[in-house]
N, C-alpha and C. Protein backbone atom coordinates (compact mmCIF):
# COMPACT_ATOMS: atom_id res chain seq x y z
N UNK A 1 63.78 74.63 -4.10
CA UNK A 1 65.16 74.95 -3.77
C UNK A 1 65.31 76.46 -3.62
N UNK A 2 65.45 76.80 -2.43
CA UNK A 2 66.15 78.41 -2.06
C UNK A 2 67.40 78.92 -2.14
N UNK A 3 68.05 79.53 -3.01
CA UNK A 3 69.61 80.11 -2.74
C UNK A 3 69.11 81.44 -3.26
N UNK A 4 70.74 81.98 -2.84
CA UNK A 4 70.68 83.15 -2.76
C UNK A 4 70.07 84.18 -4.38
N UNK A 5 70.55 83.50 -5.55
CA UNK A 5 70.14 84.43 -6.52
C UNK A 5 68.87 83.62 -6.95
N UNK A 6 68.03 82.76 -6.34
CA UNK A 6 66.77 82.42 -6.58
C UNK A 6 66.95 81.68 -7.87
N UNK A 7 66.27 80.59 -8.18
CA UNK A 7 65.62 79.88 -9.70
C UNK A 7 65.87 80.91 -10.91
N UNK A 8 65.12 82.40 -10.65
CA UNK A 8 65.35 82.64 -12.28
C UNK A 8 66.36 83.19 -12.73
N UNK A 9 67.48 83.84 -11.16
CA UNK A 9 68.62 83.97 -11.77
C UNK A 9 69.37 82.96 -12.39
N UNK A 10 69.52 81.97 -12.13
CA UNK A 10 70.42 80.81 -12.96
C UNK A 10 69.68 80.37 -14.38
N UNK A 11 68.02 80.43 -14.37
CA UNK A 11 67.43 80.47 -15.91
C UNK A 11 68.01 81.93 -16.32
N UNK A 12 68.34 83.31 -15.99
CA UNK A 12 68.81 83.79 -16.74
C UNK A 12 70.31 83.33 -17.32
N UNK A 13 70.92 83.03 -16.48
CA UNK A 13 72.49 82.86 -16.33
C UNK A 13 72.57 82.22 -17.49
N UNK A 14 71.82 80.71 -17.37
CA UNK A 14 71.93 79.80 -18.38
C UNK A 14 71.47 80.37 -19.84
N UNK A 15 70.70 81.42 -19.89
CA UNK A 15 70.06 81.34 -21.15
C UNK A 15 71.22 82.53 -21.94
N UNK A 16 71.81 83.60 -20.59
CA UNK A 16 72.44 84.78 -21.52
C UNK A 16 73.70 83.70 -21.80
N UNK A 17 74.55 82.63 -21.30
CA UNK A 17 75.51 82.28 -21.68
C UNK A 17 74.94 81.62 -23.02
N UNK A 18 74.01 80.71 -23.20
CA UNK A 18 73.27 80.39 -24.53
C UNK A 18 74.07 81.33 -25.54
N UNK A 19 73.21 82.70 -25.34
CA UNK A 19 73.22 83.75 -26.10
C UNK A 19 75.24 84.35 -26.73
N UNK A 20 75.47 84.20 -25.34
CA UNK A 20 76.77 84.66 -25.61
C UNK A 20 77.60 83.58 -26.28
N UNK A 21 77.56 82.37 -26.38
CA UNK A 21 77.91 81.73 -27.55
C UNK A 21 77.39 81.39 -28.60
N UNK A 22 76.11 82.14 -29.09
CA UNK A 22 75.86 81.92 -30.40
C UNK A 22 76.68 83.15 -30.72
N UNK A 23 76.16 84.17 -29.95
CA UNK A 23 77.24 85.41 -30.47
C UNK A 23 78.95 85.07 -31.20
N UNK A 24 79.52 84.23 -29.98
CA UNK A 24 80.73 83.77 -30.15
C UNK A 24 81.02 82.93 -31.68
N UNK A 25 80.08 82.02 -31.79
CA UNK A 25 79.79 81.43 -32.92
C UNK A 25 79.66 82.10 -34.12
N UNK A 26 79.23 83.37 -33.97
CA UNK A 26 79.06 84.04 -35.25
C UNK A 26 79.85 84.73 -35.52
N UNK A 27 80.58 84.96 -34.27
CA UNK A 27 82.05 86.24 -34.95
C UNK A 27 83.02 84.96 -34.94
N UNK A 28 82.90 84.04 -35.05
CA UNK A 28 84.14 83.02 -35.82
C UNK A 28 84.31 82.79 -37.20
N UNK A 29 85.68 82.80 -36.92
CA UNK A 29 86.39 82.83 -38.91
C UNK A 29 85.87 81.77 -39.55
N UNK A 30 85.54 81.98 -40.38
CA UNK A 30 85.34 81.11 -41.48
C UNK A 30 85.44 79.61 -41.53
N UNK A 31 87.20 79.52 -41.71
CA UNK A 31 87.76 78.19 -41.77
C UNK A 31 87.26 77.39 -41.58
N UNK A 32 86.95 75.88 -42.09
CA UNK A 32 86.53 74.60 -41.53
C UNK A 32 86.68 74.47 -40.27
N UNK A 33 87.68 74.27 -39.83
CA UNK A 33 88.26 74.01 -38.16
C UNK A 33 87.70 75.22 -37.35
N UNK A 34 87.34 75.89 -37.43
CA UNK A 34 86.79 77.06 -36.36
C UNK A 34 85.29 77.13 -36.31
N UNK A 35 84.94 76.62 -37.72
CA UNK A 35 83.25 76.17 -37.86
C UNK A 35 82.85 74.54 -37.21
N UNK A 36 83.73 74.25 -37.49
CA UNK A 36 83.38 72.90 -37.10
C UNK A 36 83.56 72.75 -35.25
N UNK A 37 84.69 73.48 -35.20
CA UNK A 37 84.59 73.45 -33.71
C UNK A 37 83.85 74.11 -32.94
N UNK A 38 83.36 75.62 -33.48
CA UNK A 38 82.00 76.52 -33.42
C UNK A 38 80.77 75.31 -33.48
N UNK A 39 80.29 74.72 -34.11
CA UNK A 39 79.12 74.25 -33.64
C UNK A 39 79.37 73.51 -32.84
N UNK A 40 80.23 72.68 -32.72
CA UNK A 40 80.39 71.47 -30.98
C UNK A 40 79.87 72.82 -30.40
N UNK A 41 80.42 73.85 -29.82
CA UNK A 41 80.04 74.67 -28.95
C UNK A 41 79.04 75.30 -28.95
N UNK A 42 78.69 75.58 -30.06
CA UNK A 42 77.19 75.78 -30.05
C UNK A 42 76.00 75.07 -29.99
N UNK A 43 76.14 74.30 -30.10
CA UNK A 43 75.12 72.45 -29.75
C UNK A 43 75.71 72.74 -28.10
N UNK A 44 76.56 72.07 -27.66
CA UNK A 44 76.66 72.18 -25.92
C UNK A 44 76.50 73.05 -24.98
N UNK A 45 76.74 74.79 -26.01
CA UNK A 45 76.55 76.01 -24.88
C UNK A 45 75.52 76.21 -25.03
N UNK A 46 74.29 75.61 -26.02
CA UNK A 46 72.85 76.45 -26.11
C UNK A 46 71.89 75.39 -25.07
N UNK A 47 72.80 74.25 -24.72
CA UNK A 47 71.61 72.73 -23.99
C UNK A 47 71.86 73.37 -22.41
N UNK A 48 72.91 74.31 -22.26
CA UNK A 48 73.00 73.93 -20.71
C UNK A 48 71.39 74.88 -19.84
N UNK A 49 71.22 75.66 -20.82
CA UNK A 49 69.96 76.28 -20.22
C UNK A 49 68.77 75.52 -20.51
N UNK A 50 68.30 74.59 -21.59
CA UNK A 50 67.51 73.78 -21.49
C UNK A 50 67.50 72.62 -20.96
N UNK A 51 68.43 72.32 -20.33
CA UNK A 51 68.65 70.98 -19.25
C UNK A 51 68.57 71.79 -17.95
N UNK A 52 68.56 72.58 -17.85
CA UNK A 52 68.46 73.20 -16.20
C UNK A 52 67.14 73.45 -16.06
N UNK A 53 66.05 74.12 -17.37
CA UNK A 53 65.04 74.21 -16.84
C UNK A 53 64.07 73.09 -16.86
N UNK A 54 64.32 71.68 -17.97
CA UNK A 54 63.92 70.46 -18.21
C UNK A 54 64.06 70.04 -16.42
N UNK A 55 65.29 70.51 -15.99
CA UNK A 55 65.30 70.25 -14.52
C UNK A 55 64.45 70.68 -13.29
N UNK A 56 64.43 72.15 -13.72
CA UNK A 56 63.71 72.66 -13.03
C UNK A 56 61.76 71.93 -13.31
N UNK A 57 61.31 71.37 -13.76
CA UNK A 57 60.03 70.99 -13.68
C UNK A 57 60.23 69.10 -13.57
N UNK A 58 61.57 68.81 -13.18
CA UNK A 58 61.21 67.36 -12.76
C UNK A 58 60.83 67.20 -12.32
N UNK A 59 59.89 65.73 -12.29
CA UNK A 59 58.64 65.08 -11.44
C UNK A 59 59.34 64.41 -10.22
N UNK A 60 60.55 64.40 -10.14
CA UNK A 60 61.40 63.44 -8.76
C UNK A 60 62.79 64.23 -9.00
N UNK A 61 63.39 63.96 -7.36
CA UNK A 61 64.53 64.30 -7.28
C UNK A 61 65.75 63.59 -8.19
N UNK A 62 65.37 62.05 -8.46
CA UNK A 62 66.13 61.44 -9.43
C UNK A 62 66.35 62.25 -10.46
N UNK A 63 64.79 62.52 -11.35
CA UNK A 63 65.36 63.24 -12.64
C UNK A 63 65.72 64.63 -12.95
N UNK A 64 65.83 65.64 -11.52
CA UNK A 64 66.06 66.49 -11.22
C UNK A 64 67.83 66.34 -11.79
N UNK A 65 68.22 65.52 -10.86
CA UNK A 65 69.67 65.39 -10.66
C UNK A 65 70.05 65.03 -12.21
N UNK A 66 69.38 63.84 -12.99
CA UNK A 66 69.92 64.01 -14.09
C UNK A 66 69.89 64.74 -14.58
N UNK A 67 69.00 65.69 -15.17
CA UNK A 67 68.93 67.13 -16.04
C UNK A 67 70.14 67.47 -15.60
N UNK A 68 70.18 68.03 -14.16
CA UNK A 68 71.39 68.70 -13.85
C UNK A 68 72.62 68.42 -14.18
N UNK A 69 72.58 66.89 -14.00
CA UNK A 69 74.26 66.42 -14.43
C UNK A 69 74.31 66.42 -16.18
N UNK A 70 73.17 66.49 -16.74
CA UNK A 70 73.27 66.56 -17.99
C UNK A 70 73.90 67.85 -18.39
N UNK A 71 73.19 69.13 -17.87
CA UNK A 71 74.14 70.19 -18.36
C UNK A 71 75.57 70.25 -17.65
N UNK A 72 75.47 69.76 -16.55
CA UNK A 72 77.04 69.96 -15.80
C UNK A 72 77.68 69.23 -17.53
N UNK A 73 77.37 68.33 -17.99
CA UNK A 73 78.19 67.45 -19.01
C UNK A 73 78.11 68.69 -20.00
N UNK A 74 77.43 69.22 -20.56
CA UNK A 74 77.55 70.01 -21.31
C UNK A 74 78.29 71.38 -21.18
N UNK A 75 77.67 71.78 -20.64
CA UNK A 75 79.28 72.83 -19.89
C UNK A 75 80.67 72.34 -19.92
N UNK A 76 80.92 71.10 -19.48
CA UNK A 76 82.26 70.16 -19.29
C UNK A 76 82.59 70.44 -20.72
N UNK A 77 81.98 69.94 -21.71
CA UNK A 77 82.44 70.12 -23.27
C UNK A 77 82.24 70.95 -23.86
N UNK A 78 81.46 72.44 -23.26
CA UNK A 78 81.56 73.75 -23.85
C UNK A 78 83.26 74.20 -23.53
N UNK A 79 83.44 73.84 -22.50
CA UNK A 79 84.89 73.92 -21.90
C UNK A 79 85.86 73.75 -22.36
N UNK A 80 85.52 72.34 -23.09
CA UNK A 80 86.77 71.48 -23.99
C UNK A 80 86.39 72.17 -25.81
N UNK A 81 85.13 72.42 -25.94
CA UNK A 81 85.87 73.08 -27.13
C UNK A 81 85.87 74.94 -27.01
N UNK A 82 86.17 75.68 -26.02
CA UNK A 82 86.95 76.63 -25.68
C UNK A 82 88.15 76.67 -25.87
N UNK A 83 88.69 75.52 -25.24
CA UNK A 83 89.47 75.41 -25.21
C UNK A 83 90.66 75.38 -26.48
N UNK A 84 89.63 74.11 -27.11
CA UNK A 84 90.28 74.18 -28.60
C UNK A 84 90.49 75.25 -29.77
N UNK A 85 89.81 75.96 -29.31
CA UNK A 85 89.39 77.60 -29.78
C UNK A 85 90.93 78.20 -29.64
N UNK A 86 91.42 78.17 -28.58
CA UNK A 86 92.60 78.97 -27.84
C UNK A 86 93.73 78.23 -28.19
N UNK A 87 93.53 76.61 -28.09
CA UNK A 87 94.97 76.48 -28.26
C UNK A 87 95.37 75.98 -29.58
N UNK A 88 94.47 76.11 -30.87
CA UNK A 88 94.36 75.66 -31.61
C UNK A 88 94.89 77.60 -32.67
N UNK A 89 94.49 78.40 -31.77
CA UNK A 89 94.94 79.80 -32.15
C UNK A 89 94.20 80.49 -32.93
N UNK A 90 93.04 80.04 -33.00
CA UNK A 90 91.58 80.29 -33.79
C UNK A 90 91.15 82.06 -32.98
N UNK A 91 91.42 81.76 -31.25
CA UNK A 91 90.89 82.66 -30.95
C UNK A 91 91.83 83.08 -29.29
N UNK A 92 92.17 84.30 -29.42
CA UNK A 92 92.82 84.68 -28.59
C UNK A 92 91.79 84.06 -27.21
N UNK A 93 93.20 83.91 -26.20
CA UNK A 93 92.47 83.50 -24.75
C UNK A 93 91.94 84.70 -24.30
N UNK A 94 92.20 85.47 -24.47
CA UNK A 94 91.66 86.81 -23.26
C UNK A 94 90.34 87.04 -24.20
N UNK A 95 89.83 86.76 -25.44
CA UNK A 95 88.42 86.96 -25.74
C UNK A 95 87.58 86.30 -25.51
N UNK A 96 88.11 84.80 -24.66
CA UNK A 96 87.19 83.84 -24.14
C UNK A 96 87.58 83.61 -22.88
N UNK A 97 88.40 84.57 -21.92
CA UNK A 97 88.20 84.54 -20.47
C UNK A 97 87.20 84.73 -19.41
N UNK A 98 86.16 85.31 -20.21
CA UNK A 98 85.13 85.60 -19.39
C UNK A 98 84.03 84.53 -19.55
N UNK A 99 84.30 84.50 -20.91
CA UNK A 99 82.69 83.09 -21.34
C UNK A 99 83.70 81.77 -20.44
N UNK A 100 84.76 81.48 -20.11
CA UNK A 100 85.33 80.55 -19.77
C UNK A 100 84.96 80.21 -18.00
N UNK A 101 85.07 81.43 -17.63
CA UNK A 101 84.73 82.15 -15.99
C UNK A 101 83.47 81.86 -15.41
N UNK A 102 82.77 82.17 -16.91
CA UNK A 102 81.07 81.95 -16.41
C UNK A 102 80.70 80.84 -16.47
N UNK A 103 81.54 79.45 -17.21
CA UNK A 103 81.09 78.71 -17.76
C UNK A 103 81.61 77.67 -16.45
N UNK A 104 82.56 78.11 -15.77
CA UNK A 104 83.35 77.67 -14.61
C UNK A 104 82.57 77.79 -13.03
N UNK A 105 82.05 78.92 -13.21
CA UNK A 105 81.13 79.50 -12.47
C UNK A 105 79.81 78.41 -12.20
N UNK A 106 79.01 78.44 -13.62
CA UNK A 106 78.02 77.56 -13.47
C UNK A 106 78.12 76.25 -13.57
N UNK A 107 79.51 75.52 -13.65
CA UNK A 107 79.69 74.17 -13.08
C UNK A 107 79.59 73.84 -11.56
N UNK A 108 80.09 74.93 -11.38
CA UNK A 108 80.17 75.13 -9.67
C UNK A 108 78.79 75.27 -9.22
N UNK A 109 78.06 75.77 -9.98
CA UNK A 109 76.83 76.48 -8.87
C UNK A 109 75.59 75.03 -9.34
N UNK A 110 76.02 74.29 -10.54
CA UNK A 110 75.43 73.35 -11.02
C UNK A 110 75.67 71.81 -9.96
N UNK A 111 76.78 71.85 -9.80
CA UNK A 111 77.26 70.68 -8.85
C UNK A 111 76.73 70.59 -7.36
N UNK A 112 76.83 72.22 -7.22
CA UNK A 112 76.08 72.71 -5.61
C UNK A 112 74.56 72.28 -4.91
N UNK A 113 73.70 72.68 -6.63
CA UNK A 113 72.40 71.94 -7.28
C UNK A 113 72.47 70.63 -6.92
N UNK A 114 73.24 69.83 -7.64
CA UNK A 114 73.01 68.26 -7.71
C UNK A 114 73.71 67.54 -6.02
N UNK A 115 74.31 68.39 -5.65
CA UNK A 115 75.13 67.79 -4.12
C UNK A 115 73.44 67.79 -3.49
N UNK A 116 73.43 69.10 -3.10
CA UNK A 116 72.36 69.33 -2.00
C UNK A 116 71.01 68.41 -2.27
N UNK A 117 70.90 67.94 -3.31
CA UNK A 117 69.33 66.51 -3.57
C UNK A 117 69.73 65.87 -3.26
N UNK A 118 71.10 65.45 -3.80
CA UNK A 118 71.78 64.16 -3.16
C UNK A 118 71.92 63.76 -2.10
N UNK A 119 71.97 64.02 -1.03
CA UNK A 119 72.52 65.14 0.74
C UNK A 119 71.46 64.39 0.92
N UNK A 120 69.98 65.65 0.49
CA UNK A 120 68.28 65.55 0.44
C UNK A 120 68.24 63.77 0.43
N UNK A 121 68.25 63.53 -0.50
CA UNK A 121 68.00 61.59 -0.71
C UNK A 121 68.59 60.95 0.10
N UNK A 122 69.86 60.95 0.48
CA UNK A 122 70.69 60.31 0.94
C UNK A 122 70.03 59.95 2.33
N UNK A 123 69.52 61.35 3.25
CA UNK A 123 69.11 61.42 4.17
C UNK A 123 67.82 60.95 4.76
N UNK A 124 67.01 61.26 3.64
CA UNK A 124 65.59 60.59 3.63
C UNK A 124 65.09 58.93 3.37
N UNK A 125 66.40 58.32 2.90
CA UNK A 125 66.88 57.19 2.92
C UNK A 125 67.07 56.66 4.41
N UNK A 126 67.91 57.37 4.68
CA UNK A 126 68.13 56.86 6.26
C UNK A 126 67.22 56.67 7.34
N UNK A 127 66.37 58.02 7.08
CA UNK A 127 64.97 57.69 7.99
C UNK A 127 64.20 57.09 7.64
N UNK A 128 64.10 56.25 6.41
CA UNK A 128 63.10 55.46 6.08
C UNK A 128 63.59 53.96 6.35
N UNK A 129 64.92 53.93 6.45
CA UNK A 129 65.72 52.30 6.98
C UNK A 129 65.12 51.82 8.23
């Protein structure tokens, strides 16, 4: 697969967002509810870079696409407990606008991933009918 920021930009992408929510994880308060909702996010924001590169060495386009949709899922629920972060008042929105952006970002560029195999299959299907 060729795009524009190449394979290891998105293994970086995936791995500094990793990073930037353990960070996030560690400057959270204390409280039960901010720990407890801190690790959901830290279990889902640390998989999306190891499901992309689990992806990156699939043996078929099938399990390509799953890896991929696996982190798209994980991102989806890094999302939802962001979220809970903010509206729960644990953590101001503007300190998680950017991890929110990036995290928005690589759903998008993740879906783009899983369209274009799909496209790929879909098509190679046809010439084989």
């Amino acid at each position: 697969m060729k795009d524009e920021g190449g394979m290891k930009d998105l293994r970086t992408r995936t791995k500094e967002f990793a990073l930037r929510v353990i960070r996030l994880y560690s400057a959270l308060p204390k409280s039960t509810e901010a720990q407890i909702i801190g690790k959901q996010l830290l279990r889902s924001g640390t998989s999306v870079g190891a499901h992309y590169r689990e992806g990156t060495r699939a043996r078929s386009d099938a399990e390509f696409i799953s890896k991929i949709e696996g982190g798209l899922q994980e991102l989806e629920e890094s999302c939802y407990w962001m979220e809970l972060l903010v509206e729960a008042g644990i953590i101001p929105e503007s300190k998680l606008a950017e991890l929110m952006d990036e995290a928005n970002q690589l759903i998008a560029i993740l879906i783009a991933c899983s369209k274009k195999v799909k496209l790929k299959d879909k098509g190679g299907r046809r010439k084989a009918e």
